[in-house]
Structure formats: C-alpha cells, structure tokens
N, C-alpha and C. Protein backbone atom coordinates (compact mmCIF):
# COMPACT_ATOMS: atom_id res chain seq x y z
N UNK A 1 85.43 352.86 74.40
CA UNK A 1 85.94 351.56 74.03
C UNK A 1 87.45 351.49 74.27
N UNK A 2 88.03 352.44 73.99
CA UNK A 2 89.77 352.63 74.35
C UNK A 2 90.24 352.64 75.62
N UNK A 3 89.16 353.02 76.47
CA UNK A 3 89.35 353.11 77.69
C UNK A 3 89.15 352.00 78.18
N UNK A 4 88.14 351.18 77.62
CA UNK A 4 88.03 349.61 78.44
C UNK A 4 89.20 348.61 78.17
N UNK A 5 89.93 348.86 77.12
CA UNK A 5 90.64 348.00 76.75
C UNK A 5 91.85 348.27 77.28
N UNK A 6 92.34 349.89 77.85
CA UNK A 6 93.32 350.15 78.02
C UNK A 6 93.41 349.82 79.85
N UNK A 7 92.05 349.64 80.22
CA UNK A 7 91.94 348.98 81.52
C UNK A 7 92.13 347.59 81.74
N UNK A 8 91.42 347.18 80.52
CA UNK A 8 91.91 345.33 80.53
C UNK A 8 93.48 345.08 80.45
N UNK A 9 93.82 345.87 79.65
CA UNK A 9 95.26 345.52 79.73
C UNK A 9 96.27 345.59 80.78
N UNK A 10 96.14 346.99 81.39
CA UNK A 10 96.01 347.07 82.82
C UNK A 10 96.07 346.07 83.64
N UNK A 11 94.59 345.41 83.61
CA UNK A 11 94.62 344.64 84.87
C UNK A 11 95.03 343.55 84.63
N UNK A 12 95.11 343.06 83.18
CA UNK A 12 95.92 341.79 82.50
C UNK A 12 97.16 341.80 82.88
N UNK A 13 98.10 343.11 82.68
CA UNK A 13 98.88 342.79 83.13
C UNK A 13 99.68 343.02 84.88
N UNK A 14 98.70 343.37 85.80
CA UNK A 14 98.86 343.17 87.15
C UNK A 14 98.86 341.98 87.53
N UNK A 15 97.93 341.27 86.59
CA UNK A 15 97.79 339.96 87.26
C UNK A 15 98.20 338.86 86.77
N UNK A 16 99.64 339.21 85.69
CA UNK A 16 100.60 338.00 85.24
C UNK A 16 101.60 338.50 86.11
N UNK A 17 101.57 339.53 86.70
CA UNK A 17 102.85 339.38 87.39
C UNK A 17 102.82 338.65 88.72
N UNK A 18 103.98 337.49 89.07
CA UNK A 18 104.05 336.39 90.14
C UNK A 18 104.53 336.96 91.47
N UNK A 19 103.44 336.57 92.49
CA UNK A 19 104.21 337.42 93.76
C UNK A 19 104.93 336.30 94.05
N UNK A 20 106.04 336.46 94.27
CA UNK A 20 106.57 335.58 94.87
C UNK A 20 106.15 335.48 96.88
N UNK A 21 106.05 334.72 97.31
CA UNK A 21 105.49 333.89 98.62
C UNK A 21 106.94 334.50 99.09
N UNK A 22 107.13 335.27 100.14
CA UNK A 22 108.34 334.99 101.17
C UNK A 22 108.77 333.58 101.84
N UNK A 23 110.07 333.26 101.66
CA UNK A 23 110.93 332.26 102.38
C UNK A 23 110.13 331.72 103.53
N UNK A 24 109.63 330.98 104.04
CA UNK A 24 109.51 330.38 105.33
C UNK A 24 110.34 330.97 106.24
N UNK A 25 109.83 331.24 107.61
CA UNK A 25 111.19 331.54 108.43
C UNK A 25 111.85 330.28 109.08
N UNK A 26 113.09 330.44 109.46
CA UNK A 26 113.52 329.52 109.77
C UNK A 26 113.66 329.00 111.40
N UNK A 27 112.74 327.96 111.47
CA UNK A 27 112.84 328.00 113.51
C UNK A 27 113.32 326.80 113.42
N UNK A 28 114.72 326.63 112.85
CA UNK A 28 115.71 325.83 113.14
C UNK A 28 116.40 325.76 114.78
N UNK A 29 116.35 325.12 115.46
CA UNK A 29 116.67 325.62 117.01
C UNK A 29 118.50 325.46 116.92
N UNK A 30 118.74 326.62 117.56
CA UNK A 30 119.85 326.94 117.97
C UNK A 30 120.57 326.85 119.25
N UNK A 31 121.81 326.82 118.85
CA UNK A 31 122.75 326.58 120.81
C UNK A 31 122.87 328.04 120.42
N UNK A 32 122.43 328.29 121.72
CA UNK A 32 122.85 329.96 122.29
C UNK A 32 124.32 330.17 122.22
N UNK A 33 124.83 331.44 121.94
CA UNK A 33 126.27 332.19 121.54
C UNK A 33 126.88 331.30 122.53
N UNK A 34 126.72 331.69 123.77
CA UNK A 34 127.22 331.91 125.34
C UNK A 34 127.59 330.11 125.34
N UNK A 35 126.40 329.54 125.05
CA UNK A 35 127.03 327.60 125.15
C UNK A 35 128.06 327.27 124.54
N UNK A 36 127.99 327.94 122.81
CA UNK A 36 128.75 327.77 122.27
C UNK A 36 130.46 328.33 122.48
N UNK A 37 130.30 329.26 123.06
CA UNK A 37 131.33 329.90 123.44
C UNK A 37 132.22 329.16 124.39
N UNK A 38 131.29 328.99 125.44
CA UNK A 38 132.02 327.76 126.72
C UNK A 38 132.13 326.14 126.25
N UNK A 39 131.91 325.73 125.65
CA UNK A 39 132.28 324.81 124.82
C UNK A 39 133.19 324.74 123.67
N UNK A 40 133.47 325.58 123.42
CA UNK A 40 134.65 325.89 122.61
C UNK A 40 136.10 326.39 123.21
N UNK A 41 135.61 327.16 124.65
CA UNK A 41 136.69 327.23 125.16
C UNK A 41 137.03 326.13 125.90
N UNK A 42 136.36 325.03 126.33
CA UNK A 42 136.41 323.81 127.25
C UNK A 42 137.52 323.03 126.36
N UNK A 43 137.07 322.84 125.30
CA UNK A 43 137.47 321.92 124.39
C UNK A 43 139.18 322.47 123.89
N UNK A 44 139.40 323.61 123.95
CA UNK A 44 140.42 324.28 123.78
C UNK A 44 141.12 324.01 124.76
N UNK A 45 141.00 324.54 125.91
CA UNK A 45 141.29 324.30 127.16
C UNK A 45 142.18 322.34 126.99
N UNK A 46 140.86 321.72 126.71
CA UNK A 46 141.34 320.74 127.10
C UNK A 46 142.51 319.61 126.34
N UNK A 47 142.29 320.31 124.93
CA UNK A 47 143.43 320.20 123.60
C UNK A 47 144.65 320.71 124.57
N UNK A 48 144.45 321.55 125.07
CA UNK A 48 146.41 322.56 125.35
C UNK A 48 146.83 321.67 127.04
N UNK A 49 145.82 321.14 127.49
CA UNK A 49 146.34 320.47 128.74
C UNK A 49 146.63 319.23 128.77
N UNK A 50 146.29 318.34 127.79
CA UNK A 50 146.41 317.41 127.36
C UNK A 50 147.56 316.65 126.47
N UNK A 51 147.83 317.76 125.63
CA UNK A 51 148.55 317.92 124.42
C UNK A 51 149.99 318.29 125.54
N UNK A 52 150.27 319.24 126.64
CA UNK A 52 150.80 319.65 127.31
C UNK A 52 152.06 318.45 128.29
N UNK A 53 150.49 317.77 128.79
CA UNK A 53 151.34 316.67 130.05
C UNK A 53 151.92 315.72 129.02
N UNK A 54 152.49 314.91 130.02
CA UNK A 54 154.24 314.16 129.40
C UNK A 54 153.85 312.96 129.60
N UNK A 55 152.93 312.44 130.56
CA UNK A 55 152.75 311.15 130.68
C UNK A 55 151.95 310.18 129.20
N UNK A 56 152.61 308.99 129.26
CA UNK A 56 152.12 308.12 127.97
C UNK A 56 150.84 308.46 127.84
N UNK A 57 150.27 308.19 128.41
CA UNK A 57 148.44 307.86 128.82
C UNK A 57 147.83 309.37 128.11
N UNK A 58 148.34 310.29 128.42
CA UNK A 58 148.16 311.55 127.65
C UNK A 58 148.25 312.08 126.40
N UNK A 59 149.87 311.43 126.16
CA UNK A 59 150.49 311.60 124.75
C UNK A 59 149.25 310.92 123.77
N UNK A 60 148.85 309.37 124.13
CA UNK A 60 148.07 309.01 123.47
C UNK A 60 146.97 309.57 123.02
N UNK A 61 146.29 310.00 124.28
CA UNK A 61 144.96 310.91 124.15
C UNK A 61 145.06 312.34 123.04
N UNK A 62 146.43 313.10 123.31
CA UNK A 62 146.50 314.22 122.17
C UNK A 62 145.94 314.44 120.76
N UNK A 63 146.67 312.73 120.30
CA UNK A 63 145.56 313.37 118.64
C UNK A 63 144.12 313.29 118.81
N UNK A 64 143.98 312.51 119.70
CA UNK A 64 141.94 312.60 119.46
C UNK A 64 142.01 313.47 120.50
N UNK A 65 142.03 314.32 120.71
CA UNK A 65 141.70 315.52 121.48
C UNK A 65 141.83 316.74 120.54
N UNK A 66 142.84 317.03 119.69
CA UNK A 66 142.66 317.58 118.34
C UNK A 66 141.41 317.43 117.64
N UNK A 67 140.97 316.54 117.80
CA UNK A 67 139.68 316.04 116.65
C UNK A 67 138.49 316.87 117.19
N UNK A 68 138.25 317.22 118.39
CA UNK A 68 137.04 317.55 119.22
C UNK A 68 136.67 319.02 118.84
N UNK A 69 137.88 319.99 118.67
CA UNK A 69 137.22 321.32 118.58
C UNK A 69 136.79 321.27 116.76
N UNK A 70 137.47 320.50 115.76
CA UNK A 70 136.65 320.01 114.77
C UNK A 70 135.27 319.54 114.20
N UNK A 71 134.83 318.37 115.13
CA UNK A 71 134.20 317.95 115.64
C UNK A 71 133.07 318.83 115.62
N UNK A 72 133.40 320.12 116.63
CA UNK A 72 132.27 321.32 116.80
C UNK A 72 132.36 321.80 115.68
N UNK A 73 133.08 322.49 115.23
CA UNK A 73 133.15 323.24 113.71
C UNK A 73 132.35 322.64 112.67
N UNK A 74 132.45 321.18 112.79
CA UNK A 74 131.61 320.94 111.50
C UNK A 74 129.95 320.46 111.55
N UNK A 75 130.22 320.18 113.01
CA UNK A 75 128.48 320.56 113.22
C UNK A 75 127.63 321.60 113.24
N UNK A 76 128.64 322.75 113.55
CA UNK A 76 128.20 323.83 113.69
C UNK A 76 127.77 324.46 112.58
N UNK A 77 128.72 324.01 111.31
CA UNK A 77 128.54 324.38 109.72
C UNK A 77 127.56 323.28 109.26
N UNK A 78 126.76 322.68 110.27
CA UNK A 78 125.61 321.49 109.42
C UNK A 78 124.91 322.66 109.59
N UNK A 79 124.13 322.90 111.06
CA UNK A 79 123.25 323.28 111.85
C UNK A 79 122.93 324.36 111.03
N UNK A 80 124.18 325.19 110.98
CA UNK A 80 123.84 326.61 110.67
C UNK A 80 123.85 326.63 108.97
N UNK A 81 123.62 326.17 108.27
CA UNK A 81 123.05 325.87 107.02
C UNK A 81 121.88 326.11 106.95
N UNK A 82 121.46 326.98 105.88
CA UNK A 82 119.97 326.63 106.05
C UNK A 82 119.34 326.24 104.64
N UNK A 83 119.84 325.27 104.50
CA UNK A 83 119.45 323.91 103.61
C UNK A 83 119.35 323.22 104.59
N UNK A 84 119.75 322.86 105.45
CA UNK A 84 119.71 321.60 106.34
C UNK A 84 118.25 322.05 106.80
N UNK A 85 118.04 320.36 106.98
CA UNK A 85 116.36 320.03 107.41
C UNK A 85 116.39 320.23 108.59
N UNK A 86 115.19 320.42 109.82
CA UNK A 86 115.24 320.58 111.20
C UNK A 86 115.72 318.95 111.76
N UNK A 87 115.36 317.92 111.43
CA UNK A 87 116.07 316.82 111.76
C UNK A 87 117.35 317.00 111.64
N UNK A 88 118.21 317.12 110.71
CA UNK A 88 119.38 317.48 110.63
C UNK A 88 120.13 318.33 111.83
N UNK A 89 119.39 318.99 111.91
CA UNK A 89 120.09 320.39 112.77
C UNK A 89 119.87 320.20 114.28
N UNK A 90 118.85 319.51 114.29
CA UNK A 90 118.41 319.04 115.90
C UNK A 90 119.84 317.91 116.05
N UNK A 91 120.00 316.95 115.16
CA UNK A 91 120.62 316.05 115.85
C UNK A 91 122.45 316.73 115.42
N UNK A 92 122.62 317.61 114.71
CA UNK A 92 124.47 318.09 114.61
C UNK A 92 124.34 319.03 115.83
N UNK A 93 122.87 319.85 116.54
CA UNK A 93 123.11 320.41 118.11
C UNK A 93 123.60 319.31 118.92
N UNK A 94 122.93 318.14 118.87
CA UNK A 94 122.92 317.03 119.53
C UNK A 94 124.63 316.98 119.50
N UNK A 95 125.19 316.86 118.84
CA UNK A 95 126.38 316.26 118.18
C UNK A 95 127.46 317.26 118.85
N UNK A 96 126.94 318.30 118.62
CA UNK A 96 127.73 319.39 119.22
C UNK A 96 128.12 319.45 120.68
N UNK A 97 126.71 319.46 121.14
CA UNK A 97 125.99 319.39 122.86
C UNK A 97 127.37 318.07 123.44
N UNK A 98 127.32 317.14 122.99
CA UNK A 98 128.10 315.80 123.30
C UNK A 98 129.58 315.72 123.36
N UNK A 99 129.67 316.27 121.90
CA UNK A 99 131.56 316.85 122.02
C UNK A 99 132.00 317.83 123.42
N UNK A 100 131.30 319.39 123.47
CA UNK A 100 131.17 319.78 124.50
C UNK A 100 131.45 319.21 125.65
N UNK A 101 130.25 317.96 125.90
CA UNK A 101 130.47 317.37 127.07
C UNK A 101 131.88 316.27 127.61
N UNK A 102 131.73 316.07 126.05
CA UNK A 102 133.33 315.01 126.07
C UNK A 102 134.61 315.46 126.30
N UNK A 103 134.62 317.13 126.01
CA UNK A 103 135.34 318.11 126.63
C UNK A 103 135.49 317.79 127.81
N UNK A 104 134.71 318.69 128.82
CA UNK A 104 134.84 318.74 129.79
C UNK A 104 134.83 317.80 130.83
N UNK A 105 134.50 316.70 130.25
CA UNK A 105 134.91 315.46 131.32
C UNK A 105 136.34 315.08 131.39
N UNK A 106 136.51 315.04 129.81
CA UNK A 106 137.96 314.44 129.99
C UNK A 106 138.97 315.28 130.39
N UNK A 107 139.21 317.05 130.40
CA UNK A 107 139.62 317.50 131.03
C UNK A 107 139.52 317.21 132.85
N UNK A 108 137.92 317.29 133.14
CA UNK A 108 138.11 316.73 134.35
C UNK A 108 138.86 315.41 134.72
N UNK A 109 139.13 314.04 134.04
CA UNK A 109 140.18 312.96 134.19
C UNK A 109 141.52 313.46 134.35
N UNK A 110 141.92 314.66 133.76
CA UNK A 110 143.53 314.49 133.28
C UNK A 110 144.17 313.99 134.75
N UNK A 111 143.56 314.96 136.29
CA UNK A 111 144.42 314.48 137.22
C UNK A 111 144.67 313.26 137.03
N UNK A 112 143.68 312.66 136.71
CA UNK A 112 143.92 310.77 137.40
C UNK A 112 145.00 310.52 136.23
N UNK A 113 145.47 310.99 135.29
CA UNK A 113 146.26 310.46 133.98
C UNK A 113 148.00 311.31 134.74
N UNK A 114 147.82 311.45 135.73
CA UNK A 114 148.70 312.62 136.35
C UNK A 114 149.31 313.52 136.04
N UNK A 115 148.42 314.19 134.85
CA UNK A 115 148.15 315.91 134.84
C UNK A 115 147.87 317.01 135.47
N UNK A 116 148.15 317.76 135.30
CA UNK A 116 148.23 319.49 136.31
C UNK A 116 147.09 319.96 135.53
C-alpha cells in the first residue's frame, strides 16, 4: 500500500510539472550582411559627397542626405526585433531596400548638380 501511494505521488507530481512549448522559430526574412553592408556604405558615400560639393543645389540636398543612413538604422532596429510581426519586418526590409536605393541614385545625380 506504501508503495502505491508513494508511486501516485510520483507520478502526481511529474505531471504538474508544465513543459513549457519552445519559442516558435523565427523566419522573419532578412537582408543579407553583404546588402546591408553595401547600402550602408552607398549611403555614406553619398552623405560625404554631397555634404562635400559647394554648389547651392547640393548644400540644399546635405541635410536630407544626413537623414538616409538613419533612415536605415531605424529600420533595421524594427526588422531585427523580434517582437515585430512578419508584416512589420517585411515592409521596414522594404523601407530599408528603398533608402539604399535612394542612395545610390542620388549619388549617381551629383554630376548633373556639378559634383566630382
């Protein structure tokens, strides 16, 4: 009889204890290192050449050209959250992907603004 009870208890108490379920993994989609990398240097790049030339048309452009490598930084701190929902994170890549591109175009303009 001691023995059954000392088994019930046993298994009574194996089976209040809560497994906890592991985390979901997270297949939040990501910009690869390497994009991010060349987009950060674009955008850099294009802050110091900008910020650089003398002509009006440029001067103007400088503070919002400041704004852009920001811009990435704080999408980058949505994305890579992981509280943020996959909607979320799909569209601050999005956001990211775009600055990037707004980089490197407008660096490509500076000649016509008659920048070096």
């Amino acid at each position: 009889m001691l023995r059954g009870l000392a088994l019930v208890a046993l298994l009574a108490s194996a089976c209040s204890k809560k497994q906890e379920a592991p985390p979901p993994p997270n297949d939040n989609p990501r910009i690869p290192a390497a994009e991010l990398q060349r987009g950060e240097d674009a955008c850099k790049a294009y802050v110091e050449k900008v910020c650089a030339c003398t002509t009006p048309e440029a001067q103007k452009q400088c503070p919002l050209a400041k704004a852009l490598p920001d811009a990435m930084t704080t999408g980058l701190e949505i994305a890579m959250n992981p509280e943020t929902t996959r909607r979320d994170v799909v569209q601050a890549n999005d956001m990211i992907r775009k600055t990037m591109k707004e980089c490197i175009e407008q660096a490509a303009r500076l000649p016509s603004l008659g920048c070096n």
